[in-house]
Protein backbone atom coordinates (compact mmCIF):
# COMPACT_ATOMS: atom_id res chain seq x y z
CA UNK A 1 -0.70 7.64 6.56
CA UNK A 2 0.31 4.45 4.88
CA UNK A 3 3.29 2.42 6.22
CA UNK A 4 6.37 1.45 3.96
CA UNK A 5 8.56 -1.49 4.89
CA UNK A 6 11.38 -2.54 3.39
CA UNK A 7 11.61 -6.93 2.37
CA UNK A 8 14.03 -8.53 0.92
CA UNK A 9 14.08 -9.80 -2.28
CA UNK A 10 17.82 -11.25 -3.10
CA UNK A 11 21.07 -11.13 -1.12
CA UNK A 12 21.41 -7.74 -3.06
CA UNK A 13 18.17 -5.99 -3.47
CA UNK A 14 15.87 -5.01 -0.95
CA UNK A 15 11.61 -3.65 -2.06
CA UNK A 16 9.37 -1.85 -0.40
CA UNK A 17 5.48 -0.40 -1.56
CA UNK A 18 2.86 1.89 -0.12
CA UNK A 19 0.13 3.05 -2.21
CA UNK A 20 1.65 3.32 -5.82
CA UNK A 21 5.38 4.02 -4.50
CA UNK A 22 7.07 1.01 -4.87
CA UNK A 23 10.79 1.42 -4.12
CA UNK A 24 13.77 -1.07 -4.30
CA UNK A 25 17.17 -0.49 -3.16
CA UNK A 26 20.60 -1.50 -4.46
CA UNK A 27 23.57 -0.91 -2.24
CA UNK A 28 25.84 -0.44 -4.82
CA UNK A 29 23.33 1.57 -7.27
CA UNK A 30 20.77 3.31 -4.50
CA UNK A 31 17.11 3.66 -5.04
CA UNK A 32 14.83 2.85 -7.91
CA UNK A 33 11.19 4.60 -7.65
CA UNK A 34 8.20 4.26 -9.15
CA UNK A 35 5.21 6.24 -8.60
CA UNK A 36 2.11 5.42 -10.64
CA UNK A 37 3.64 5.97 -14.21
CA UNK A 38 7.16 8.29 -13.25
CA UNK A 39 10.10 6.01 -12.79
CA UNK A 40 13.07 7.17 -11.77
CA UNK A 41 16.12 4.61 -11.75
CA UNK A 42 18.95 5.22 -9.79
CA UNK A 43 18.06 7.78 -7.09
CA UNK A 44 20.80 8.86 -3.83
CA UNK A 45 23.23 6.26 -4.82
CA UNK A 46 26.69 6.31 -2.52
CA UNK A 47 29.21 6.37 -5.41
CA UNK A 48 32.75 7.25 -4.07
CA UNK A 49 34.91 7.86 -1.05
CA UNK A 50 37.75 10.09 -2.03
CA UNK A 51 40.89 12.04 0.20
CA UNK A 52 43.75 13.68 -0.57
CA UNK A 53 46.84 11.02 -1.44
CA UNK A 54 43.80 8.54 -1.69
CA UNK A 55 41.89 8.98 -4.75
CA UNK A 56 38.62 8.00 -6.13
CA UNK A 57 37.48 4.59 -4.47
CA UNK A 58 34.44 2.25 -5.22
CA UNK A 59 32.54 1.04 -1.95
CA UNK A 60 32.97 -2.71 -2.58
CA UNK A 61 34.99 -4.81 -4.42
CA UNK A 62 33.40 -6.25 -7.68
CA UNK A 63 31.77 -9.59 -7.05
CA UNK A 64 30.96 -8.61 -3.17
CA UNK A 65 27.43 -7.69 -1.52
CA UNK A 66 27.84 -5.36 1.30
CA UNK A 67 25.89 -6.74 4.57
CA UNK A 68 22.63 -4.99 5.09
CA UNK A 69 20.09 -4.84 7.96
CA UNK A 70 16.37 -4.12 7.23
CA UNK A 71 14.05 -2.71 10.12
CA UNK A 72 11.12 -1.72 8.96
CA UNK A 73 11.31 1.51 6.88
CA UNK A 74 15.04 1.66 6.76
CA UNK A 75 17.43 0.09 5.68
CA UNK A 76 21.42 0.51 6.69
CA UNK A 77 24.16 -1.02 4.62
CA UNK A 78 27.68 -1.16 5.51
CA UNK A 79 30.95 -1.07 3.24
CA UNK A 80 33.67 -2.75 4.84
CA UNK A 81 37.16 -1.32 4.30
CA UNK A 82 39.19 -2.47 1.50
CA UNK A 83 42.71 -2.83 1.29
CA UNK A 84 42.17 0.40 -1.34
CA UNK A 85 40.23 2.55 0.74
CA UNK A 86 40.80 1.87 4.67
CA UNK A 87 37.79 3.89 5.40
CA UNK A 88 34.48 2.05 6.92
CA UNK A 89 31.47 3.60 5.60
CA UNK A 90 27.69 3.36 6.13
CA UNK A 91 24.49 4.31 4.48
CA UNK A 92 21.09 4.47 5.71
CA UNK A 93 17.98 4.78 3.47
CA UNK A 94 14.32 5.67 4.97
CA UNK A 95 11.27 5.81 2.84
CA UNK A 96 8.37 7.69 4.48
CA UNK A 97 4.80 7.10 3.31
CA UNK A 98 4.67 10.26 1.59
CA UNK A 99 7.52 9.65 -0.82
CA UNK A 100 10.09 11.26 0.91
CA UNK A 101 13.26 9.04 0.59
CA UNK A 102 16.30 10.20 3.11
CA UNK A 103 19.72 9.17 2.49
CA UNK A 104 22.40 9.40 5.65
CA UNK A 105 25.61 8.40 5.21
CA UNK A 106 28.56 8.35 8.13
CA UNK A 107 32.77 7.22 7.16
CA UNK A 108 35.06 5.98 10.39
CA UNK A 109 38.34 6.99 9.83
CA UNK A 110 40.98 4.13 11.68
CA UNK A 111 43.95 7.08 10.20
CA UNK A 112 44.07 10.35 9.58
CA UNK A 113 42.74 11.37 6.15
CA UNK A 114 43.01 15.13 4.31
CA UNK A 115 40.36 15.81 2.51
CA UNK A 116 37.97 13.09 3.30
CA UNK A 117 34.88 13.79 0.80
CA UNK A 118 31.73 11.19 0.21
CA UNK A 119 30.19 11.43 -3.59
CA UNK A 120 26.72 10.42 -4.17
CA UNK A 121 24.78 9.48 -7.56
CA UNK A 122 21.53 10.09 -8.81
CA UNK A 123 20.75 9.54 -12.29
CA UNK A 124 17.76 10.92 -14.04
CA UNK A 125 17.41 9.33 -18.11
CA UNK A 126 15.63 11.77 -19.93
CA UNK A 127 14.12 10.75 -23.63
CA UNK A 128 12.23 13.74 -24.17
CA UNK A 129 13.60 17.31 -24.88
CA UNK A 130 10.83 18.68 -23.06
CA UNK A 131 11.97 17.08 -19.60
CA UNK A 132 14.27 19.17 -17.59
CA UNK A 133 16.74 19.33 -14.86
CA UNK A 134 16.15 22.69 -13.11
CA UNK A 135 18.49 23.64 -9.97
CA UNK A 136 17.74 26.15 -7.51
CA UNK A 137 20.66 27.74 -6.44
CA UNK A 138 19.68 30.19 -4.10
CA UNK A 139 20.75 27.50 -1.12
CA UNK A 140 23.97 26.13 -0.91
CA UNK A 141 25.20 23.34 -2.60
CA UNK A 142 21.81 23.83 -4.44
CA UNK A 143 18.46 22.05 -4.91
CA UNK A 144 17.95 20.00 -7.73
CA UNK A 145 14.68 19.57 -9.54
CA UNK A 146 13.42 17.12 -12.05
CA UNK A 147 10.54 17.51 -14.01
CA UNK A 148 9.35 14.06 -16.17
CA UNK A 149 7.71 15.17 -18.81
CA UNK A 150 3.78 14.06 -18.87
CA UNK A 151 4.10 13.85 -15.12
CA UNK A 152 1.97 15.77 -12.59
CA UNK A 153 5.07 15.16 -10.07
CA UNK A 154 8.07 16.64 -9.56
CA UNK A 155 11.26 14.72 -8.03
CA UNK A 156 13.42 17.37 -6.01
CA UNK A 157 17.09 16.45 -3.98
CA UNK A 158 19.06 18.53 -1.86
CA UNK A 159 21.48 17.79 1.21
CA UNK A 160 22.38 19.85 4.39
CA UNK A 161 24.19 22.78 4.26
CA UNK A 162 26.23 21.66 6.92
CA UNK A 163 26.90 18.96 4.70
CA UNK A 164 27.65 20.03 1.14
CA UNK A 165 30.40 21.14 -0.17
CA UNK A 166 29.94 21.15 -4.02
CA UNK A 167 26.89 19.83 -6.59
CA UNK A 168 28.00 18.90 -10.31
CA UNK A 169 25.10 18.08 -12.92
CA UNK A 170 26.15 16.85 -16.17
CA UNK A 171 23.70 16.45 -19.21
CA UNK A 172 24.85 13.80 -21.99
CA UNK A 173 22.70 12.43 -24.82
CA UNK A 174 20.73 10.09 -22.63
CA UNK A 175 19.92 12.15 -19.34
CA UNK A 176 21.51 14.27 -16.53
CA UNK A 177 23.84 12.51 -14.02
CA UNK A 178 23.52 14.65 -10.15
CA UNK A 179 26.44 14.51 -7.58
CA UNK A 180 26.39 15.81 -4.57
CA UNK A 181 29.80 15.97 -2.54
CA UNK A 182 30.16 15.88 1.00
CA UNK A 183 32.31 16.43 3.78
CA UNK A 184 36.35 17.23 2.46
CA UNK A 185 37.69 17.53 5.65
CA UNK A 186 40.81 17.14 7.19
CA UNK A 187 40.79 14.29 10.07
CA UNK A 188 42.53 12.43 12.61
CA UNK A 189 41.92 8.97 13.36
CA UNK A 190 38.55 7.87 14.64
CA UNK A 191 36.08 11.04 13.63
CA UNK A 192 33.02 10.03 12.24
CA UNK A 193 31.20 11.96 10.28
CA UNK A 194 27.54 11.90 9.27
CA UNK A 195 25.84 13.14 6.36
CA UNK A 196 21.57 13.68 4.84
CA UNK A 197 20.28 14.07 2.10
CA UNK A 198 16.42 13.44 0.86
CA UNK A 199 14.62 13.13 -1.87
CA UNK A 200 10.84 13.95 -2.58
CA UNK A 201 7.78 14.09 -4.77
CA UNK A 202 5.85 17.29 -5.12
CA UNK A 203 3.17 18.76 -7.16
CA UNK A 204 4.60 20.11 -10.65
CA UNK A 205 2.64 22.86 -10.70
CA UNK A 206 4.40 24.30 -7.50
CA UNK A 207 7.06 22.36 -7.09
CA UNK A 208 9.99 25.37 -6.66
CA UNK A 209 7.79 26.85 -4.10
CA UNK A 210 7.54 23.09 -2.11
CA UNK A 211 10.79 22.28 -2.94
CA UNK A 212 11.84 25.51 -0.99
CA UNK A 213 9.37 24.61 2.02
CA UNK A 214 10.78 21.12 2.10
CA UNK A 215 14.47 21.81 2.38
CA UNK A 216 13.40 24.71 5.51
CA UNK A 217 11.78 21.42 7.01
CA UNK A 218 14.63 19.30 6.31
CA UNK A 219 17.51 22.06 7.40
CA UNK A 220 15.43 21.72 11.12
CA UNK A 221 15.65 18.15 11.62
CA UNK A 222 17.50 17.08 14.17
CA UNK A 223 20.39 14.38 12.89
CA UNK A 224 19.71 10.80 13.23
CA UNK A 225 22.65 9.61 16.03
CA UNK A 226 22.47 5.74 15.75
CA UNK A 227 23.56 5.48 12.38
């Protein structure tokens, strides 16, 4: 199996390639793929921390870089608070040889929050009428599926159950936007909450049926406790 490490290529971008994936990552965006000819741009992107009395807030404050710390295969970023949103937050990103791309995410409350929900972003442009968003929602939140046309891939997301608590897909003239929402609990001061999420390639030709085995993988996984 072929190794993937993560180097850094300016103060805000990070790249990584094994085989043909090459990956980069952009703390504010997420993860850009490219696999042979598919490219996907803006993959398991940490949008928004919302709560009750709070509102929508970005991660960082325009201008800033968030710090990040590469080891090998993964790399963790961490939003400071802001005077805005008083809630630390981290996010992890792992890229496995295969093309699997994980996404955990953990918030520190220092107060106690209502509501305290996570958003994530992945953004899929789609020129062709023939290329699809499908979403399997046999599982809860759901699975989503994207199917490049020309492509003998499939790119499929989904998060834990556990997890989840809602999945909005919006299709405009240009592409389908996918947002996963996690967490929306109710806190006291200190909790810390972790969420996953991954992302894979599979073969088009079965990709419901792998899409399915990979989230029963997934769902097993124990949870990553350093992050």
């Amino acid at each position: 199996m072929n190794t993937f490490l993560w180097k850094q290529v300016r103060q805000d971008v990070v790249s990584g390639k094994t085989g043909d994936l090459h990956v980069q990552c952009h703390p504010l965006q997420g993860l850009e793929l490219q696999a042979g000819s598919l490219h996907v741009p803006s993959l398991l992107g940490l949008e928004i921390v919302d709560a009750v009395d709070l509102g929508p807030q970005a991660l960082a404050s325009p201008g800033t870089v968030p710090d990040m710390v590469i080891r090998q295969d993964t790399v963790m970023v961490q939003y400071a608070p802001t005077t805005k949103r008083p809630v630390e937050c981290q996010a992890r990103w792992r890229v496995l040889g295969e093309g699997i791309l994980d996404l955990e995410v953990s918030t520190l409350t220092p107060g106690k929050w209502d509501g305290l929900a996570v958003q994530t972003r992945t953004r899929f442009n789609v020129t062709k009428p023939a290329e699809e968003v499908h979403l399997e929602q046999s599982v809860t939140p759901g699975i989503v599926i994207y199917r490049p046309l020309g492509q003998q891939l499939s790119y499929v997301e989904f998060c834990h159950p556990h997890d989840g608590i809602g999945l909005e897909v919006k299709h405009d003239n240009a592409g389908y936007t996918v947002r996963y929402r996690l967490f929306g609990l109710d806190l006291e001061k200190g909790v810390i909450l972790r969420g996953r999420l991954r992302g894979l390639l599979v073969p088009r030709a079965v990709d419901v049926a792998a899409a399915h085995a990979a989230y029963e993988r997934f769902i097993m996984e124990a949870p990553n406790l350093t992050l």
